[in-house]
N, C-alpha and C. Protein backbone atom coordinates (compact mmCIF):
# COMPACT_ATOMS: atom_id res chain seq x y z
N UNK A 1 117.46 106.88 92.63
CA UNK A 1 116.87 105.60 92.96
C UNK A 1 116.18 105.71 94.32
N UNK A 2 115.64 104.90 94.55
CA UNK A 2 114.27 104.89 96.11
C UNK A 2 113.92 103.64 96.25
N UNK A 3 113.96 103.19 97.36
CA UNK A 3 113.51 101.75 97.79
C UNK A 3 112.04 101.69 98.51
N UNK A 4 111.77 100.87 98.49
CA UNK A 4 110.12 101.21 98.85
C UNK A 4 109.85 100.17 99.60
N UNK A 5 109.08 99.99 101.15
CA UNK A 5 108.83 99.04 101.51
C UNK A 5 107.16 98.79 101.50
N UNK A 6 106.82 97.42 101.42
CA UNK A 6 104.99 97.73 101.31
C UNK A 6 104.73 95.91 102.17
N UNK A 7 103.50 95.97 102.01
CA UNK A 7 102.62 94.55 102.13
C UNK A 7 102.27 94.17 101.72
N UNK A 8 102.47 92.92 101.41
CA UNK A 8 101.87 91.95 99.91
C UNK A 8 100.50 91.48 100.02
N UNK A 9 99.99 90.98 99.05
CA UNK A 9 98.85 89.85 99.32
C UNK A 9 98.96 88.99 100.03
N UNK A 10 100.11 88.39 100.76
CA UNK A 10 100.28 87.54 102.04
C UNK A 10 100.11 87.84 103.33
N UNK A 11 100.07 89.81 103.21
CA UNK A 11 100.81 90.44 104.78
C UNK A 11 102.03 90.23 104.96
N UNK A 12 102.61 89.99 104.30
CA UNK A 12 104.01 89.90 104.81
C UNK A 12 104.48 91.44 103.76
N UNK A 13 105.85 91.66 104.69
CA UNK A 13 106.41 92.78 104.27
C UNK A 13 107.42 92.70 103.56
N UNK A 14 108.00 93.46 102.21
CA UNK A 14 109.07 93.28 101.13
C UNK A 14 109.18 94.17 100.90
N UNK A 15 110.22 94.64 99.82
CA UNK A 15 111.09 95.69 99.93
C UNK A 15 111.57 95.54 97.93
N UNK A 16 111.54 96.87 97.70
CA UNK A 16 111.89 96.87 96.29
C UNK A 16 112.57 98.01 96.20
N UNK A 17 113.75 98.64 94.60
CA UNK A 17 114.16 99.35 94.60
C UNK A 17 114.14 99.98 93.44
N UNK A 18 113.44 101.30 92.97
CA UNK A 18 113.18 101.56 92.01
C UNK A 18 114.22 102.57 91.49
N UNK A 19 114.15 102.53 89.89
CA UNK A 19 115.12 103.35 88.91
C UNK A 19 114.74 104.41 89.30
N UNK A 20 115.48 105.54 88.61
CA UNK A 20 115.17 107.40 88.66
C UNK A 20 113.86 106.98 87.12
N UNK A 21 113.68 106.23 85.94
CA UNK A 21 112.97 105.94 85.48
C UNK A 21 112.02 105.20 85.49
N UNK A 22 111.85 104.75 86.77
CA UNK A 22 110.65 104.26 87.53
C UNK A 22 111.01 102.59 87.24
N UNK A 23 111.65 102.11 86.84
CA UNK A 23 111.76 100.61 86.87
C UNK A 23 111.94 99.86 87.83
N UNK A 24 111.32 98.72 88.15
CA UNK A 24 111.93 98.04 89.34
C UNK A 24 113.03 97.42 88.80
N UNK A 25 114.10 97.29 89.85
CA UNK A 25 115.06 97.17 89.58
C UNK A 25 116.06 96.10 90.48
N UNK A 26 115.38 95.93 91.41
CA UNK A 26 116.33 95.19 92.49
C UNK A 26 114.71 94.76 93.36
N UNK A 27 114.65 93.41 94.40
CA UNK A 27 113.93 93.21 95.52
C UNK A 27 114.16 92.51 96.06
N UNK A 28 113.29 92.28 97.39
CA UNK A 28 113.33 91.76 98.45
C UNK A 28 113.63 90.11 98.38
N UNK A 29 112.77 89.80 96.85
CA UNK A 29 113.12 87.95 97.01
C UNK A 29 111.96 87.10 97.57
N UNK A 30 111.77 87.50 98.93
CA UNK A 30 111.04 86.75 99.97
C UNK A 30 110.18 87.97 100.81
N UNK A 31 109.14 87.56 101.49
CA UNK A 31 108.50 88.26 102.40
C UNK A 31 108.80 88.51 103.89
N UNK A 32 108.26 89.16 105.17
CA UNK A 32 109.07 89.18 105.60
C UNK A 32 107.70 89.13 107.07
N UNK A 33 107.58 88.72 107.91
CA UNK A 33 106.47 88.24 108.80
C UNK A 33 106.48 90.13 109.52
N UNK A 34 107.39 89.99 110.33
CA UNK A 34 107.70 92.26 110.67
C UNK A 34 108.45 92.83 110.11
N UNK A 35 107.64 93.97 110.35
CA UNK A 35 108.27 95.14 109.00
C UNK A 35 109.88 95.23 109.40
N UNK A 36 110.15 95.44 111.16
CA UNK A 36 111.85 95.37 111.00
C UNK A 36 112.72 94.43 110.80
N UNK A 37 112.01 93.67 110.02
CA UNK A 37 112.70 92.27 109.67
C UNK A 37 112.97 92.80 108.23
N UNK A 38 112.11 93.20 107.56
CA UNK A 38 112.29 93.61 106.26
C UNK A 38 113.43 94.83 105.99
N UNK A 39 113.42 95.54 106.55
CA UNK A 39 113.91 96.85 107.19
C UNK A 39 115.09 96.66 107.46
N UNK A 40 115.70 95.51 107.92
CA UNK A 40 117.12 95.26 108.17
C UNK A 40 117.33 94.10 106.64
N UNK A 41 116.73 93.64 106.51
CA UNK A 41 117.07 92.85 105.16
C UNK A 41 117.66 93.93 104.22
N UNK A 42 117.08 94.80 103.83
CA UNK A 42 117.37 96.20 102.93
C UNK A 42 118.47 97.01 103.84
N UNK A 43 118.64 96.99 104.99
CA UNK A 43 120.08 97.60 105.44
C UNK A 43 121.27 97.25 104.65
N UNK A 44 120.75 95.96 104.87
CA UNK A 44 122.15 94.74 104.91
C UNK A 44 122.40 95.12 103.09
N UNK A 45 121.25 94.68 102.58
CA UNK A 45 121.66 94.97 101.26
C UNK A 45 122.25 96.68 100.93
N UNK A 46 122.06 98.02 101.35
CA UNK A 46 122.32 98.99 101.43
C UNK A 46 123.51 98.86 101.74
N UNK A 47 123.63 98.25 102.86
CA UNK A 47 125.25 98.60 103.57
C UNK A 47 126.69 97.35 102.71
N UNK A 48 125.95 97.14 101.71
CA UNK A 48 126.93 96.01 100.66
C UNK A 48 127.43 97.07 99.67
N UNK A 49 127.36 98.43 99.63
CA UNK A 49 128.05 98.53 98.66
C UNK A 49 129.35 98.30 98.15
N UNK A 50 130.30 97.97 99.15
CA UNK A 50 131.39 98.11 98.67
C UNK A 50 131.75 96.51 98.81
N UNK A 51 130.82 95.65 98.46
CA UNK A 51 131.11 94.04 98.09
C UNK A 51 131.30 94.14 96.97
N UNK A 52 132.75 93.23 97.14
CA UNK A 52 133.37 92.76 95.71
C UNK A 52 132.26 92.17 94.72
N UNK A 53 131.94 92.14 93.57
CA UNK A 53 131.03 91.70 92.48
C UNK A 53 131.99 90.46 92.09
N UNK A 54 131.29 89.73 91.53
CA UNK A 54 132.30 88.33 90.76
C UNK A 54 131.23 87.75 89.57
N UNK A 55 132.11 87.73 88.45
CA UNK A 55 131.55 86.99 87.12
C UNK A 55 131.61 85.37 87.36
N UNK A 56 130.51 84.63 86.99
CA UNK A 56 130.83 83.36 87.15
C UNK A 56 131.40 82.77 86.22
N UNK A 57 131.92 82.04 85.92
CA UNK A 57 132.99 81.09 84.66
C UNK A 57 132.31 80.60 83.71
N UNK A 58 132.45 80.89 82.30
CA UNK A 58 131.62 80.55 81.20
C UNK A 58 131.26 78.89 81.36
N UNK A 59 131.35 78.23 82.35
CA UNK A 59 131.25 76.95 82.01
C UNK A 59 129.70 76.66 82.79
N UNK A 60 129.41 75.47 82.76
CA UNK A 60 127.78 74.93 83.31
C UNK A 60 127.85 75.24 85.21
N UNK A 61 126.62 75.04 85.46
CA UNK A 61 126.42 75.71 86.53
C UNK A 61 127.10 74.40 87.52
N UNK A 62 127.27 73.43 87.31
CA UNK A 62 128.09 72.67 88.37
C UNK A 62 129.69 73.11 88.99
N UNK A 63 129.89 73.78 88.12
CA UNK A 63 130.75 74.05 88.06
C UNK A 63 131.60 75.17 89.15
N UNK A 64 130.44 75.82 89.33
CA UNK A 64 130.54 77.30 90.54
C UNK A 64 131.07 76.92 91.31
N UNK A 65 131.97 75.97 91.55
CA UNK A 65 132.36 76.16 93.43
C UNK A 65 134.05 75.94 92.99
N UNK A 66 134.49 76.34 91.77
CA UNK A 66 135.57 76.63 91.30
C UNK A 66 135.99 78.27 91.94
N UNK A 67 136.91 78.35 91.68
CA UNK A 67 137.38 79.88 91.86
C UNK A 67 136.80 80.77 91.25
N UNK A 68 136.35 81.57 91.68
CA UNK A 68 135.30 82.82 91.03
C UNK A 68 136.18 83.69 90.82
N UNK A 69 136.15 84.71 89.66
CA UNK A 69 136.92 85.77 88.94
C UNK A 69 136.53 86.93 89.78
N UNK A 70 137.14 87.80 89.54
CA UNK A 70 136.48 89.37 90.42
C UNK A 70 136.17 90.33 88.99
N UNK A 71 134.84 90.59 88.67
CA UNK A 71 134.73 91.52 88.21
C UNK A 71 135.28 92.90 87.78
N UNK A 72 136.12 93.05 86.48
CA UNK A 72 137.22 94.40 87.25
C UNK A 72 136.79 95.40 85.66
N UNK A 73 135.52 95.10 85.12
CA UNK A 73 135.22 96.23 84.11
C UNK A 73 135.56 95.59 83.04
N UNK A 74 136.52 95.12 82.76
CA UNK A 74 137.05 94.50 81.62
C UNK A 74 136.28 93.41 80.68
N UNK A 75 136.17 92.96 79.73
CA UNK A 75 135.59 91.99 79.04
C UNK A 75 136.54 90.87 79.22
N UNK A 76 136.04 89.69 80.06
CA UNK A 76 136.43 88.27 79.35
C UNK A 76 136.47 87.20 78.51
């Protein structure tokens, strides 16, 4: 995988992360006015790997501010 930073049609700077099969796969979201603004946005996301993941609860989206499950591989 490879993350790529560039400049949009706005000038502003973003950040994407591509597959070993060339897919995009993950991004920035938003633009970014300097490049080390962008540059630490993609740290931060880099340096998350070891954040807990969480499934949200089969129920409607009002609902999210219930207790969130932890992701553990398993099917619920």
């Amino acid at each position: 995988m490879v993350y790529w930073i560039y400049k949009d049609a706005r000038d502003e700077w973003r950040w994407y992360l591509k597959s070993v099969d060339g897919e995009k796969i993950a991004d920035s979201g938003k633009g970014y006015k300097h490049k080390y603004d962008c540059q630490h946005a993609l740290d931060r996301v880099k340096d998350s790997a070891n954040t807990p993941v969480y499934t949200h609860p089969k129920e409607e989206e009002s609902s999210i501010r219930r207790i969130m499950r932890p992701l553990r591989g398993d099917q619920e």
